[in-house]
Protein backbone atom coordinates (compact mmCIF):
# COMPACT_ATOMS: atom_id res chain seq x y z
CA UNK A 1 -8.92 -4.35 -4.61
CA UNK A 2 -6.94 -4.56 -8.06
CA UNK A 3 -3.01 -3.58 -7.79
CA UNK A 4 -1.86 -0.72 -9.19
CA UNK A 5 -0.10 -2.93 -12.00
CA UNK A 6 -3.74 -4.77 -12.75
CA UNK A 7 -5.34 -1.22 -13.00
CA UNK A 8 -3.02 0.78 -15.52
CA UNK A 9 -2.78 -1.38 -18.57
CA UNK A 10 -4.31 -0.05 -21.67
CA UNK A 11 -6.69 -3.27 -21.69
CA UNK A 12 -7.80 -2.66 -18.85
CA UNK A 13 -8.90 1.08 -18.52
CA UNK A 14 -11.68 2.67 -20.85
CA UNK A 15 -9.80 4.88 -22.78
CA UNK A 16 -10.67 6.65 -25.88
CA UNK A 17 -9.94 4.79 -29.48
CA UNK A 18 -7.73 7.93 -30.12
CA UNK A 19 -4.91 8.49 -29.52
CA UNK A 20 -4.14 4.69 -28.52
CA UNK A 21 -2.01 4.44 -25.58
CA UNK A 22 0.66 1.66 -26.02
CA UNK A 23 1.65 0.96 -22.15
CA UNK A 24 1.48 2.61 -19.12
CA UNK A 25 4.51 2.80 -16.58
CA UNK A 26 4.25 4.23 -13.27
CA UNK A 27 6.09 4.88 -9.78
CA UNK A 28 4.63 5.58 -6.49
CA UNK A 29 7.05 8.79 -4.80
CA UNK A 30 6.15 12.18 -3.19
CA UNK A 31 5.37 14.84 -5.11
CA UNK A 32 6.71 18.92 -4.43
CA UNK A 33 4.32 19.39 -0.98
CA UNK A 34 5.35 15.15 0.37
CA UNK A 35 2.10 13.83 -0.51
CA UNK A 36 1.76 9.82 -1.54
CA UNK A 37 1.73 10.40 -5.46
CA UNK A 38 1.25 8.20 -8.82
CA UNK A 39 3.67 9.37 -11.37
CA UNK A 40 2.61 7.71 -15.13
CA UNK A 41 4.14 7.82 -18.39
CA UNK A 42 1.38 7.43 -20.87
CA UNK A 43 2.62 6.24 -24.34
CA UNK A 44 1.41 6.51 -27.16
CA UNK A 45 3.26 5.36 -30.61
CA UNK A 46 5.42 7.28 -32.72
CA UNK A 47 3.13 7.82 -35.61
CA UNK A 48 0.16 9.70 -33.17
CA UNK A 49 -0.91 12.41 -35.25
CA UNK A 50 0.62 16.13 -33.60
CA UNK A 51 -3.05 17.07 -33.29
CA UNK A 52 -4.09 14.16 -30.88
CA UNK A 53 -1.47 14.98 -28.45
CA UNK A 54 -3.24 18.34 -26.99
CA UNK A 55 -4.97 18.49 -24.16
CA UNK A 56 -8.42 18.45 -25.14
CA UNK A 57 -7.55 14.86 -26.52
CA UNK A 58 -5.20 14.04 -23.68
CA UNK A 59 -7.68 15.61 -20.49
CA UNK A 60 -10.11 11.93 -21.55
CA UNK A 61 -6.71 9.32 -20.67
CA UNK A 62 -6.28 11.45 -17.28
CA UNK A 63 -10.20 11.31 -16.71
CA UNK A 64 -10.13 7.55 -17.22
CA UNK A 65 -6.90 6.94 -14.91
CA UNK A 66 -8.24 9.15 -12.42
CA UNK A 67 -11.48 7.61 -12.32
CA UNK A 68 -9.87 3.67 -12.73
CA UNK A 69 -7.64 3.99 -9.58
CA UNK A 70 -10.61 5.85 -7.35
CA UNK A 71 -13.05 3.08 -8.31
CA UNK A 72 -10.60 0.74 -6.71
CA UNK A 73 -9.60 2.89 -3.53
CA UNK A 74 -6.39 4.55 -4.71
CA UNK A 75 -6.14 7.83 -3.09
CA UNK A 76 -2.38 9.09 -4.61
CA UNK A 77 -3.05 11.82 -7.44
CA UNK A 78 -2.20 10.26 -10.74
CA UNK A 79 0.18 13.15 -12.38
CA UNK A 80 0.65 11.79 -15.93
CA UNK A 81 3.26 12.25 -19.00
CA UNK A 82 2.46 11.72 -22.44
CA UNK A 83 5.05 10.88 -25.01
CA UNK A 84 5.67 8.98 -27.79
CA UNK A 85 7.03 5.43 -27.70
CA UNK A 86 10.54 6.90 -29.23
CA UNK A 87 10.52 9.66 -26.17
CA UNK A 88 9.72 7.03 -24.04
CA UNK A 89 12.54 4.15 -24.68
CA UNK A 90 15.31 7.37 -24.83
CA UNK A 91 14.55 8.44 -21.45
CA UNK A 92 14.74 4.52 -20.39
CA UNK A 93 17.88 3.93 -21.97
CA UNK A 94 19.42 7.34 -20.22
């Protein structure tokens, strides 16, 4: 079984060409009902068209996450964030 780390890398999942996911970071906690959870900040960079980051272009990244982790026997839901790479690093540096 691949880690967790191995799984969600933008190299490593099929994802669409667009938009282009930059990194992937994650954390395993509970979510609201105490269930085992994947929590993943998709991000994308800061010029990604406004039109790319609806859900009819974002619903593919969650399919492919979904699917990557279940292939290798992950069981926690994967609830995922999208943001730009700017959104991203001023949440990190809060």
């Amino acid at each position: 079984m691949k880690s967790i780390a191995e799984i969600l890398t933008p190299e490593a999942l099929d994802l669409p060409d667009k938009p282009r996911v930059e990194r992937l970071d994650w954390r395993r906690a509970t979510d609201h009902i105490g269930d085992w959870s994947l929590f993943i900040n998709v991000v994308m960079p800061d010029d990604t068209p406004e039109e790319l980051l609806h859900w009819p272009y974002l619903a593919p990244l969650w399919e492919a996450i979904a699917a990557a982790l279940r292939s290798e026997g992950y069981e926690e839901w994967p609830y995922c964030r999208y943001l730009t790479h700017s959104e991203w690093a001023e949440e990190k540096a809060a």
